[in-house]
Structures are given as C-alpha cells and as structure tokens.
PDB file of N, CA and C in Angstrom:
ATOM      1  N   UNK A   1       0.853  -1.183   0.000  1.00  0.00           N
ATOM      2  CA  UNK A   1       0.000   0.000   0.000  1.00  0.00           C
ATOM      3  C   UNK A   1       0.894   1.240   0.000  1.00  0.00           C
ATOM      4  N   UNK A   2       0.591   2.028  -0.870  1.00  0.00           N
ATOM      5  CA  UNK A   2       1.212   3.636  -0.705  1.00  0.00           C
ATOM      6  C   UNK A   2       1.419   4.236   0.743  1.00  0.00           C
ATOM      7  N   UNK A   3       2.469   4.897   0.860  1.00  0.00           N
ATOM      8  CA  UNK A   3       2.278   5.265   2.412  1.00  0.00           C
ATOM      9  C   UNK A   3       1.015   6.386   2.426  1.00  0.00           C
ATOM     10  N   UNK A   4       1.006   7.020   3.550  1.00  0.00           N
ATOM     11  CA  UNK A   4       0.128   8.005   3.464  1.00  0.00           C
ATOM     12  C   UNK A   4       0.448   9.275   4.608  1.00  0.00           C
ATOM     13  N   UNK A   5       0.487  10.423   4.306  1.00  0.00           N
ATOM     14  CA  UNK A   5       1.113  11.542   4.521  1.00  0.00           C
ATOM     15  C   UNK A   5       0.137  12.317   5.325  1.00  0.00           C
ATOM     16  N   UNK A   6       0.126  13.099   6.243  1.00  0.00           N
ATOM     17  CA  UNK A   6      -0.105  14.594   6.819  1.00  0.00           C
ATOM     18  C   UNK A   6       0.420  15.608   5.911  1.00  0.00           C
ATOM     19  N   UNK A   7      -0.307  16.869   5.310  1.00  0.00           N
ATOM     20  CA  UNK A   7      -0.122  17.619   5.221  1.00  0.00           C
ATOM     21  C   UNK A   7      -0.262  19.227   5.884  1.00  0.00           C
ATOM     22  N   UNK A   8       0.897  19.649   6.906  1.00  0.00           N
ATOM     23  CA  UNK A   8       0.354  20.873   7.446  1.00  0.00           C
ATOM     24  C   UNK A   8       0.561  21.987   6.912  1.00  0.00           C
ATOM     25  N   UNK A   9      -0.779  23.203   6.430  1.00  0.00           N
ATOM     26  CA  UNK A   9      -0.248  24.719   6.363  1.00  0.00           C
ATOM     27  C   UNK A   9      -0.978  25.367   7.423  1.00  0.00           C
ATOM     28  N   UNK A  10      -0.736  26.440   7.242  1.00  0.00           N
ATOM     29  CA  UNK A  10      -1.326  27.579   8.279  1.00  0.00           C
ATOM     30  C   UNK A  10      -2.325  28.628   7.797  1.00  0.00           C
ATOM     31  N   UNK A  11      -2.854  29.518   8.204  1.00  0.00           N
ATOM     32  CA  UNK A  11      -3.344  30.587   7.538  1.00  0.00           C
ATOM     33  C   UNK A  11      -4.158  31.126   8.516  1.00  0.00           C
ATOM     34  N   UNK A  12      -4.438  32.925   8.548  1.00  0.00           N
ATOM     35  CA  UNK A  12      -4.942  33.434   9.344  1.00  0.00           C
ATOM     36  C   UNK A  12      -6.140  33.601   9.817  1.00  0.00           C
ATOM     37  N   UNK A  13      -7.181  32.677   8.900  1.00  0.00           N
ATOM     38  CA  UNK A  13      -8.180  32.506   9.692  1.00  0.00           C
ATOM     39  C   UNK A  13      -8.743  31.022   9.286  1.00  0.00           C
ATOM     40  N   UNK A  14      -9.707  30.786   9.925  1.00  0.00           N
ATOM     41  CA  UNK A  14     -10.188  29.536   9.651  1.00  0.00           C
ATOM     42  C   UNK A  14     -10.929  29.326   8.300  1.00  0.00           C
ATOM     43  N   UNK A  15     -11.859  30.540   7.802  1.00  0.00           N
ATOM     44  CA  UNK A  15     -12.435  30.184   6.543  1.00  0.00           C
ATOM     45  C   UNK A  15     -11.344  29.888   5.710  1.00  0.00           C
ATOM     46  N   UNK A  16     -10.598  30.507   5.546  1.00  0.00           N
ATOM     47  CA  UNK A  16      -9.388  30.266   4.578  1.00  0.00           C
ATOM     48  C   UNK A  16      -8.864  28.654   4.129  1.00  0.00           C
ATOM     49  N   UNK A  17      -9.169  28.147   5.518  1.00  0.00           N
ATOM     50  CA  UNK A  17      -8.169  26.768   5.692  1.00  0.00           C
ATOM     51  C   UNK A  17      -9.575  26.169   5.330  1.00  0.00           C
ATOM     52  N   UNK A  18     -10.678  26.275   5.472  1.00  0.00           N
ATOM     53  CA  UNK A  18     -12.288  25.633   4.956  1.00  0.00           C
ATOM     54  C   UNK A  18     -12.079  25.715   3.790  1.00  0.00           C
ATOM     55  N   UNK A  19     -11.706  26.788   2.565  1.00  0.00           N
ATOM     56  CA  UNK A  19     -11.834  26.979   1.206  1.00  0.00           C
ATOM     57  C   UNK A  19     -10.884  26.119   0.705  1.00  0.00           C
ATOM     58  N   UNK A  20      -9.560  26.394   1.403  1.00  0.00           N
ATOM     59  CA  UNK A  20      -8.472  25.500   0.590  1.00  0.00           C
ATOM     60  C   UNK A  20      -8.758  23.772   1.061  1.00  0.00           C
ATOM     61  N   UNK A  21      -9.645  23.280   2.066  1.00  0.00           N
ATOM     62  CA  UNK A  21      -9.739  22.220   2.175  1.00  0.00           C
ATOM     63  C   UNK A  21     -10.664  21.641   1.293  1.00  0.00           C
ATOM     64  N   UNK A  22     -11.844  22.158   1.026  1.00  0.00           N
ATOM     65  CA  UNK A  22     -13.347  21.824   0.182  1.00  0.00           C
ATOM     66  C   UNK A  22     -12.670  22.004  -1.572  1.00  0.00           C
ATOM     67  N   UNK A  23     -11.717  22.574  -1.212  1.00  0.00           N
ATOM     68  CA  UNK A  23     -11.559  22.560  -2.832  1.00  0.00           C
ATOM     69  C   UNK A  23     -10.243  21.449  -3.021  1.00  0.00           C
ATOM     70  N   UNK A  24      -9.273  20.713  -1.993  1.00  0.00           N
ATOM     71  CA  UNK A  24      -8.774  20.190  -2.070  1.00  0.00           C
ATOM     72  C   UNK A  24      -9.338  18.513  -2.184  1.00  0.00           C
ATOM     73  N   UNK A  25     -10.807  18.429  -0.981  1.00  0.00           N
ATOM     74  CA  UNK A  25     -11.685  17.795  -1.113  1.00  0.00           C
ATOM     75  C   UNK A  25     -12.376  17.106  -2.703  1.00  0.00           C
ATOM     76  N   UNK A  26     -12.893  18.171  -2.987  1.00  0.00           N
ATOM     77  CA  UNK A  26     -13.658  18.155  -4.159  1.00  0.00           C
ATOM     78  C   UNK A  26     -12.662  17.368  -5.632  1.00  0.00           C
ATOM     79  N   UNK A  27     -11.410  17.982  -5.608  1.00  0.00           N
ATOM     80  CA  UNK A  27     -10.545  17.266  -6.074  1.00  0.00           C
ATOM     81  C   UNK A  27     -10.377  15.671  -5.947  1.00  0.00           C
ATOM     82  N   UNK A  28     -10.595  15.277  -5.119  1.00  0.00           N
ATOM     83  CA  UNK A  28     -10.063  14.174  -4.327  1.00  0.00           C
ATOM     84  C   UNK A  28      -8.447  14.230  -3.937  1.00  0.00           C
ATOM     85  N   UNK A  29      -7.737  15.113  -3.674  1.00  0.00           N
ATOM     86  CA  UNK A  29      -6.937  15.240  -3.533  1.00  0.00           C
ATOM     87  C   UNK A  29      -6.105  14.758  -2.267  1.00  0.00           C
ATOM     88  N   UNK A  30      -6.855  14.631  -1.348  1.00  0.00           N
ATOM     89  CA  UNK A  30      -7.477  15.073   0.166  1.00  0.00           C
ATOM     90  C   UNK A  30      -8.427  14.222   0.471  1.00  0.00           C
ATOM     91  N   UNK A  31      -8.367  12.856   1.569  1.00  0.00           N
ATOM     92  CA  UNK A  31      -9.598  12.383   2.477  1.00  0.00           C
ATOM     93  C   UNK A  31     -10.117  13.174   3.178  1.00  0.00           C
ATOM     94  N   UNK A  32      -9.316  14.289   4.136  1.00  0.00           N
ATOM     95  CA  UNK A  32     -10.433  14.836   4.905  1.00  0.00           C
ATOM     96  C   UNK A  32      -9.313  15.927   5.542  1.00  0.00           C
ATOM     97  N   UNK A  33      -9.365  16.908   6.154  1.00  0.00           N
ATOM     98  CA  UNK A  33      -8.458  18.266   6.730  1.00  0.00           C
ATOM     99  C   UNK A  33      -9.123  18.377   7.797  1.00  0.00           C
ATOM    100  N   UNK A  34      -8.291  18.787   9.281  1.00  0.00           N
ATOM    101  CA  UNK A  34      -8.811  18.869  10.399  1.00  0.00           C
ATOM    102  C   UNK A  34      -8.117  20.169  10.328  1.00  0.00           C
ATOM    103  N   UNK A  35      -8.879  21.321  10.934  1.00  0.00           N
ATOM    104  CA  UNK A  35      -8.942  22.354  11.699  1.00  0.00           C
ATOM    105  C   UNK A  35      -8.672  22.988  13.094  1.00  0.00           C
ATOM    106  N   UNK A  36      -7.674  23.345  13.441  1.00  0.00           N
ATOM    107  CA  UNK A  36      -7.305  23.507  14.653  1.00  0.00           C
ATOM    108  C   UNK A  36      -6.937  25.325  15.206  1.00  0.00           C
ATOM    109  N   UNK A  37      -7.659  25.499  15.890  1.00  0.00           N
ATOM    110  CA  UNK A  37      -7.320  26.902  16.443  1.00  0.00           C
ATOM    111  C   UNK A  37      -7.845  27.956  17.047  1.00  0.00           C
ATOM    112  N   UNK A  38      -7.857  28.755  17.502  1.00  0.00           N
ATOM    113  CA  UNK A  38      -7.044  29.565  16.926  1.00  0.00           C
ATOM    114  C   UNK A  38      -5.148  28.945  17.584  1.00  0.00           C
ATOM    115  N   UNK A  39      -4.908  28.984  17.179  1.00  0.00           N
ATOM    116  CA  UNK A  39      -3.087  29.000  18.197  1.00  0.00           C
ATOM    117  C   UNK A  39      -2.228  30.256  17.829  1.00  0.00           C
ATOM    118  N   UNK A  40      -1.131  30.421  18.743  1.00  0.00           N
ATOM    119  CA  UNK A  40      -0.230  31.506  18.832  1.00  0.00           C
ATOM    120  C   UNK A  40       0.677  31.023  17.484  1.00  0.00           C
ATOM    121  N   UNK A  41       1.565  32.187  16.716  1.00  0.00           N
ATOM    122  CA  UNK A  41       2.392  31.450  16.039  1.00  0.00           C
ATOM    123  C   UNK A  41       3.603  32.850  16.426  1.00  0.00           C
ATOM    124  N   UNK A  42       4.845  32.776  16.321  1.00  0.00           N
ATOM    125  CA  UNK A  42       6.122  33.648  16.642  1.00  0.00           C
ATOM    126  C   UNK A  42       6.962  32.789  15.634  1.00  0.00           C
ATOM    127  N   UNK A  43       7.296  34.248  14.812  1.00  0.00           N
ATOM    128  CA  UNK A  43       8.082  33.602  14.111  1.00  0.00           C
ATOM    129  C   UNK A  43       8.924  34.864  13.199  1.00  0.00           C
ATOM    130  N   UNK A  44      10.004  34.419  12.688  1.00  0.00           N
ATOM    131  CA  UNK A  44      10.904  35.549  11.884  1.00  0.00           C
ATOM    132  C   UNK A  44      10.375  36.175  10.284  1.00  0.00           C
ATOM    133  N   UNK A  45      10.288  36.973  10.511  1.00  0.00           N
ATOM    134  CA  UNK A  45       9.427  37.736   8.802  1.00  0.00           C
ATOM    135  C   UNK A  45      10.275  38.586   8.485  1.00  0.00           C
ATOM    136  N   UNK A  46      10.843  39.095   7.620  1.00  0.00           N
ATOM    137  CA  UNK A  46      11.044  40.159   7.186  1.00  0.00           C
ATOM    138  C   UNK A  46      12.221  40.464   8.081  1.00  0.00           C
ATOM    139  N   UNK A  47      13.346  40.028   8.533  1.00  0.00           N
ATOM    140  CA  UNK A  47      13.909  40.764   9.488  1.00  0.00           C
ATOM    141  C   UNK A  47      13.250  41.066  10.926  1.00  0.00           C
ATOM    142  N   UNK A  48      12.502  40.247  11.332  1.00  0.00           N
ATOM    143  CA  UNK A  48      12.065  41.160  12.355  1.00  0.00           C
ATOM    144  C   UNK A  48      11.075  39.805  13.082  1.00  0.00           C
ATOM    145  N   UNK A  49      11.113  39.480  14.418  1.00  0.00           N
ATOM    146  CA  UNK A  49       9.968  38.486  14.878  1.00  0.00           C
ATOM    147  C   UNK A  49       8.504  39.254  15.135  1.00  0.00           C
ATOM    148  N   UNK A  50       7.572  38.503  14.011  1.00  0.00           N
ATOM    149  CA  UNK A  50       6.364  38.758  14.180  1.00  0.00           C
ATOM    150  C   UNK A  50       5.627  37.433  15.165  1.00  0.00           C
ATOM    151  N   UNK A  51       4.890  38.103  15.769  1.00  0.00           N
ATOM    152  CA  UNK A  51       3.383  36.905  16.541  1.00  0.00           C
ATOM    153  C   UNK A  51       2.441  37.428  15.952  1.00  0.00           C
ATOM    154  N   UNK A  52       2.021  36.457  15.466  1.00  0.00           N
ATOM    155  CA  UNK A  52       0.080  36.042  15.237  1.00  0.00           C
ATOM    156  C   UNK A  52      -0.627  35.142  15.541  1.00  0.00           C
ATOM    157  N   UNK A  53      -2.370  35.357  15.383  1.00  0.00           N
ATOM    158  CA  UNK A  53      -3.356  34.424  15.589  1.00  0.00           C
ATOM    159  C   UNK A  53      -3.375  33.479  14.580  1.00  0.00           C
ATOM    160  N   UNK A  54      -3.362  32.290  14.071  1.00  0.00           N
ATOM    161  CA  UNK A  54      -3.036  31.555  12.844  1.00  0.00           C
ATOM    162  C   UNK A  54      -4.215  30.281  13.406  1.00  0.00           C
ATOM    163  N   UNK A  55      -4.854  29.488  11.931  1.00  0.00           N
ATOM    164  CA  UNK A  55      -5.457  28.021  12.475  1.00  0.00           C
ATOM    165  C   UNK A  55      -4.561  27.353  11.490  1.00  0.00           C
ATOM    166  N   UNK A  56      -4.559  26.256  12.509  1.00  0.00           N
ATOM    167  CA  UNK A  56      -3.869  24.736  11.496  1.00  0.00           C
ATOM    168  C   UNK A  56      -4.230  23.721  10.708  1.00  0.00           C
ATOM    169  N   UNK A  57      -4.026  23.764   9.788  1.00  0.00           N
ATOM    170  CA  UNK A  57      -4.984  22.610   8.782  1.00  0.00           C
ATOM    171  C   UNK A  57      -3.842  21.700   8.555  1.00  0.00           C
ATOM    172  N   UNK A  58      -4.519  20.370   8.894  1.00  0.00           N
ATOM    173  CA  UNK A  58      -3.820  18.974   8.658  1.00  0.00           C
ATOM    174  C   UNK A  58      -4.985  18.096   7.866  1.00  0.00           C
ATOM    175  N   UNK A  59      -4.156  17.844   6.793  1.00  0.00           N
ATOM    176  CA  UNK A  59      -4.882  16.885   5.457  1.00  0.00           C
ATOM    177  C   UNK A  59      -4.318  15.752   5.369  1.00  0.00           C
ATOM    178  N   UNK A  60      -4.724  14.749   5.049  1.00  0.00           N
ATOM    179  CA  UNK A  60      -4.203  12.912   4.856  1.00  0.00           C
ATOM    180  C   UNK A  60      -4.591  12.842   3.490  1.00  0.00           C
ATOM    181  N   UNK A  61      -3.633  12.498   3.211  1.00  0.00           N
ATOM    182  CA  UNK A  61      -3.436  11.782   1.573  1.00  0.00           C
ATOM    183  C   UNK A  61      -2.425  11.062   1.188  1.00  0.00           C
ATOM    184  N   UNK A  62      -2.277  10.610  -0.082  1.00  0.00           N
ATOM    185  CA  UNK A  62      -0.886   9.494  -0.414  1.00  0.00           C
ATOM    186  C   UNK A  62      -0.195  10.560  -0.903  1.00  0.00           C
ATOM    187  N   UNK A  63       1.168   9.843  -0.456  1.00  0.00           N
ATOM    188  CA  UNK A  63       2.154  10.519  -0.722  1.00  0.00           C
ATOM    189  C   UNK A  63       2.956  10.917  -1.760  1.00  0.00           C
ATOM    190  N   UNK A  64       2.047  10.226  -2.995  1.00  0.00           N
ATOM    191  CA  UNK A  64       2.274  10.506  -3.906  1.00  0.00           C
ATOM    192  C   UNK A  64       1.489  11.883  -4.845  1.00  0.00           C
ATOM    193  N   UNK A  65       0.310  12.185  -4.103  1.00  0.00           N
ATOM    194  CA  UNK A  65      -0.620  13.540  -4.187  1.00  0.00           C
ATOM    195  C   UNK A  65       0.378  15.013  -3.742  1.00  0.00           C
ATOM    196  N   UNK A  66       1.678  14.447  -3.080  1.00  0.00           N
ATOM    197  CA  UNK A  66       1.794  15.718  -2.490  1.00  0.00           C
ATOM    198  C   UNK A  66       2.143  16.843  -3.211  1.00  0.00           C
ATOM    199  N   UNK A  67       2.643  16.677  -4.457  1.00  0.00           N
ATOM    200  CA  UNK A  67       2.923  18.056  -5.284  1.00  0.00           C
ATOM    201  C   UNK A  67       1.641  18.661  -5.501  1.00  0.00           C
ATOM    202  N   UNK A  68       0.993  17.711  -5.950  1.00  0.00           N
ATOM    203  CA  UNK A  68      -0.652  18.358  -6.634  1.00  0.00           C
ATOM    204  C   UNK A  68      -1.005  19.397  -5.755  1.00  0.00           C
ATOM    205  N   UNK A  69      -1.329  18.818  -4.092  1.00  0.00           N
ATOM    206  CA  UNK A  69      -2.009  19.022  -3.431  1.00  0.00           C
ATOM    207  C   UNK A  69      -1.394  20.621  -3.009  1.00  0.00           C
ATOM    208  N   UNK A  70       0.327  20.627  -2.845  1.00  0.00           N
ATOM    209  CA  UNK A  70       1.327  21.791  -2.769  1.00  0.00           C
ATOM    210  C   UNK A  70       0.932  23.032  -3.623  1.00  0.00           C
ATOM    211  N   UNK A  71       0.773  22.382  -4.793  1.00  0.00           N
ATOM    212  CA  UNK A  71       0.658  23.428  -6.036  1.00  0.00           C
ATOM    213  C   UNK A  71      -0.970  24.209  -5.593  1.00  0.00           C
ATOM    214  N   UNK A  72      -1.933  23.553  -5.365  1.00  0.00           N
ATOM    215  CA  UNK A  72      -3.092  24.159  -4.754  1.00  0.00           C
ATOM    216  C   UNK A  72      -3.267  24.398  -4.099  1.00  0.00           C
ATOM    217  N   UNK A  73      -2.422  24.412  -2.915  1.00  0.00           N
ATOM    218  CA  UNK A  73      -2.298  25.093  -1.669  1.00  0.00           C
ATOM    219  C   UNK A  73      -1.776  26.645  -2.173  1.00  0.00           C
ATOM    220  N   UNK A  74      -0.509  26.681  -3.199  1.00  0.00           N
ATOM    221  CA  UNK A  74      -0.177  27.733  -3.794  1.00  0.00           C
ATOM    222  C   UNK A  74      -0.707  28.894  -4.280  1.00  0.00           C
ATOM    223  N   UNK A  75      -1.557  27.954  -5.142  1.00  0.00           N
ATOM    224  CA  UNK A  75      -2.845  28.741  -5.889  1.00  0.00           C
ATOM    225  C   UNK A  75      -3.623  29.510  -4.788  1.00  0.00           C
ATOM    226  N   UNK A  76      -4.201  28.790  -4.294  1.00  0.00           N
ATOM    227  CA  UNK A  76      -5.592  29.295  -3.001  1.00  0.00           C
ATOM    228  C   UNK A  76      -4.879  29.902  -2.124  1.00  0.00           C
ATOM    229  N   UNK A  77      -3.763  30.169  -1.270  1.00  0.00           N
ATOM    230  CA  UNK A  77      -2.935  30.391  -0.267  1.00  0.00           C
ATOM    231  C   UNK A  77      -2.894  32.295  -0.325  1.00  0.00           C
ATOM    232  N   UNK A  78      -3.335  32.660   0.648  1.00  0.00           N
ATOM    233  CA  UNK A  78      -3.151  34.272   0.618  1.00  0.00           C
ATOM    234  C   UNK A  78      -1.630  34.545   1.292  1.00  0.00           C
ATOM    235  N   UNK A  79      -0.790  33.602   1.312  1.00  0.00           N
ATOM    236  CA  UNK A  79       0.245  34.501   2.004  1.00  0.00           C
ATOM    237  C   UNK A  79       1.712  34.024   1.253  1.00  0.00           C
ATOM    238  N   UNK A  80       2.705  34.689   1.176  1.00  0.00           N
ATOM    239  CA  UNK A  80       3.675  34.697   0.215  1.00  0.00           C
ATOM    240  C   UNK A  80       4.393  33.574   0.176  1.00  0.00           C
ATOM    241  N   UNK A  81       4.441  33.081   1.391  1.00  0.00           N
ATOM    242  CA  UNK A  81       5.314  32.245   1.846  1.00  0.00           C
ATOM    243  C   UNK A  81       4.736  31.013   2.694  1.00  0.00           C
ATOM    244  N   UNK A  82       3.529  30.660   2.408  1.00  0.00           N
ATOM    245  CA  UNK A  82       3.111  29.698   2.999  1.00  0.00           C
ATOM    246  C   UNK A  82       3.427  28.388   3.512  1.00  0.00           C
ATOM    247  N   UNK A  83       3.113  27.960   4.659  1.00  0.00           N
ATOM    248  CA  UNK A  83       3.830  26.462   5.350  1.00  0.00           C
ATOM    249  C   UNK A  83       3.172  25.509   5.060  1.00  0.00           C
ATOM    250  N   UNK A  84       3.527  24.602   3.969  1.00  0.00           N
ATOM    251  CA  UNK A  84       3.638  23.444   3.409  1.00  0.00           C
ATOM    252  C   UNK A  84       4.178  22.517   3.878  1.00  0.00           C
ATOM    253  N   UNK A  85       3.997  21.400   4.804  1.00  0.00           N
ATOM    254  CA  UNK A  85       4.676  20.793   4.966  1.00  0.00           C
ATOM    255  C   UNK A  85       4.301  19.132   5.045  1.00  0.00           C
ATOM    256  N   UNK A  86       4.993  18.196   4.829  1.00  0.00           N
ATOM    257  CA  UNK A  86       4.000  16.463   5.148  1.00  0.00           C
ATOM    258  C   UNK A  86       5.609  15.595   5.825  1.00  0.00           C
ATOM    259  N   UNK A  87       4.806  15.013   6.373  1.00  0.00           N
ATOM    260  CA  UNK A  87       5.096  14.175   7.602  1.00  0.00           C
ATOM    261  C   UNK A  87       4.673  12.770   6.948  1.00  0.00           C
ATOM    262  N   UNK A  88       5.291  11.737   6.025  1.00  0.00           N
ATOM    263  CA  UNK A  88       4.883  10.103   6.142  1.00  0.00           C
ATOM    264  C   UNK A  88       4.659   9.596   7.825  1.00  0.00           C
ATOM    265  N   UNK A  89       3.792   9.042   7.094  1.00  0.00           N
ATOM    266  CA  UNK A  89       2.995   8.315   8.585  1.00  0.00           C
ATOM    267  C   UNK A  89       3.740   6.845   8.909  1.00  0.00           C
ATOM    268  N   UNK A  90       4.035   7.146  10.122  1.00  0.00           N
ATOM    269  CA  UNK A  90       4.835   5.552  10.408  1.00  0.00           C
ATOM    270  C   UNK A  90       4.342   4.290  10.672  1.00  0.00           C
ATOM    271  N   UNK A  91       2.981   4.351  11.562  1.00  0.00           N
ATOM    272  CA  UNK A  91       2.454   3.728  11.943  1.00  0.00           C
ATOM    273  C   UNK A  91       0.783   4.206  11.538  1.00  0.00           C
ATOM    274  N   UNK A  92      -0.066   3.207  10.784  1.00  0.00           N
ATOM    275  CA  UNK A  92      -1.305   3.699  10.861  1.00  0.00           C
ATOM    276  C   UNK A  92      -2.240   2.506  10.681  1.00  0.00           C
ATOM    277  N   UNK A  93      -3.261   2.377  11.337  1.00  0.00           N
ATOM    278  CA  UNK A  93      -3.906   1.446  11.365  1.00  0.00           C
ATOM    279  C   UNK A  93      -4.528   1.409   9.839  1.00  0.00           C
ATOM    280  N   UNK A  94      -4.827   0.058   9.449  1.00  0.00           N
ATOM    281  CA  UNK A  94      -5.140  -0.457   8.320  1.00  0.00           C
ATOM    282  C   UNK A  94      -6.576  -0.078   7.627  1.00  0.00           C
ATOM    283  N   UNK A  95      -6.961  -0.286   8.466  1.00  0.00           N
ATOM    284  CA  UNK A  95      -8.182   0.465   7.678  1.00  0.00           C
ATOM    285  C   UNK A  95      -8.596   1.918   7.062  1.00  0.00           C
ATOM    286  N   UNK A  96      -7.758   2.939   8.412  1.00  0.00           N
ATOM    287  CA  UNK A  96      -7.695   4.190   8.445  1.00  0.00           C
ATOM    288  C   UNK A  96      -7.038   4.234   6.745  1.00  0.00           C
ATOM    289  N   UNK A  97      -5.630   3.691   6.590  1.00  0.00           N
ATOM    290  CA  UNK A  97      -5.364   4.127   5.492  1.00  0.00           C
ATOM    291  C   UNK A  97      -5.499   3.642   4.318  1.00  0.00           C
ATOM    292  N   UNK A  98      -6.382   2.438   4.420  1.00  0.00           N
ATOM    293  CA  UNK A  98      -7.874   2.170   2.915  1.00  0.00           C
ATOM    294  C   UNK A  98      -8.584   2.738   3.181  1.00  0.00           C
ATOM    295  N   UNK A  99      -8.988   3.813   3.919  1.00  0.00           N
ATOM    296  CA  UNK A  99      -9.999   4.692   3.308  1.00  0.00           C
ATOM    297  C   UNK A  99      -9.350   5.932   2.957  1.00  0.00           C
ATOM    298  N   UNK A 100      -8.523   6.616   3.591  1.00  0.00           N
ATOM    299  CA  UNK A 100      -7.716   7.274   2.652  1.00  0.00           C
ATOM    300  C   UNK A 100      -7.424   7.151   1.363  1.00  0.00           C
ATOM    301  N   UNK A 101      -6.631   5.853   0.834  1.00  0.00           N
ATOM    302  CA  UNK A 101      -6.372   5.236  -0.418  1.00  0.00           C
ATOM    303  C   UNK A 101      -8.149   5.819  -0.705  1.00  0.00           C
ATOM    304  N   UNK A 102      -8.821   5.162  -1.132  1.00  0.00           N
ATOM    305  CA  UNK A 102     -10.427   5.170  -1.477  1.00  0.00           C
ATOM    306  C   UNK A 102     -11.158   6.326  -1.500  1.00  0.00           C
ATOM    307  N   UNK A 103     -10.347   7.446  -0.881  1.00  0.00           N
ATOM    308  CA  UNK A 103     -11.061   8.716  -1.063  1.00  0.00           C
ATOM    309  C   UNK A 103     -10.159   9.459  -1.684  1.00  0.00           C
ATOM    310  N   UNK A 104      -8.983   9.240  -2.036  1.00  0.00           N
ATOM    311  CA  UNK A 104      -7.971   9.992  -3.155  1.00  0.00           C
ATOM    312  C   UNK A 104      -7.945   9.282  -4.366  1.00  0.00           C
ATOM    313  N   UNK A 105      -7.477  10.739  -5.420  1.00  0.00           N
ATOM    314  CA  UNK A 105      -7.327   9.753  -6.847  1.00  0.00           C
ATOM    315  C   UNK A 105      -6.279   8.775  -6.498  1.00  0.00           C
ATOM    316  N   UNK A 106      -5.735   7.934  -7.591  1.00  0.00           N
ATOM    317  CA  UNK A 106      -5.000   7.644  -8.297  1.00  0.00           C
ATOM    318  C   UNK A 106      -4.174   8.110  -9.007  1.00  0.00           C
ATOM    319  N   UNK A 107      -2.824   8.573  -9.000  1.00  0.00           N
ATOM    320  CA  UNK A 107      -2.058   9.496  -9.553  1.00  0.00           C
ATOM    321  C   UNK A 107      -1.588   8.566 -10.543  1.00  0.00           C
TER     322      UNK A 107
END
C-alpha cells in the first residue's frame, strides 16, 4: 500500500483553511483536513519576529498527491510564503489508510 502523509499549512483565519480544504476535497486530492485553532504562532518575517493568531490545517493523503495538493495550496494560499509541509505516517492502522487510499485519486 502507498504510504500516506499529513499535510500541514497555516493561515490566518479559519475560513481560509475551509476553502483551501473543500476545494482540495472536491478534487479528491485530500480524504479529509482537520482544523485547529485559533493557536499563537512567533516567528521571523522580514527581518524582524512577528506573533500572530493563525489556524492549522492537517490533510491525509498518499504521498504521492503531495505536489498536486502543494501546487493548490499555492494557488488558493493568501500569504507569500506559505507552510507546506508532510510528515509520512509511520504507523497507521489499516483500515484508516484504505480509506484514505479510497477517497484519493489515483495518480
């Protein structure tokens, strides 16, 4: 079986991370994106440490989706520099990731 990946970005509010998920969804790109937040984020911008309010979106898919899924995060993404990132999953129960498989294309 394909492994199967976490994908995390960020963004400053929650609708944001709803639009880029339903359209990542709709794709099949994406089994499903969990929503988390608000949380603190501190971090270096521009020369200079900024803090903000940020939510976290984590998506499951094969790991072979992940450019697609990158490139449309790109597209939809309001911020210059957005956090892209996936994590292969080490351990995942079997079923969890046939239905994953089953709700993503086929690349």
């Amino acid at each position: 079986m394909e492994p199967i990946i976490t994908i995390t970005t960020t963004a400053d509010n929650r609708e944001a991370l709803e639009k880029i998920g339903r359209h990542l969804l709709a794709g099949r790109l994406i089994a499903c994106v969990q929503i988390i937040g608000p949380i603190r984020s501190i971090y270096w911008w521009k020369e200079k440490i900024e803090e903000t309010e940020e939510w976290l979106g984590e998506m499951k898919t094969r790991k072979s989706l992940f450019s697609r899924v990158e490139a449309e995060i790109r597209t939809l993404h309001a911020y210059e520099v957005p956090e892209i990132a996936a994590v292969e999953t080490a351990y995942i129960s079997h079923a969890y990731a046939e239905w994953v498989m089953n709700e993503t294309i086929v690349v």
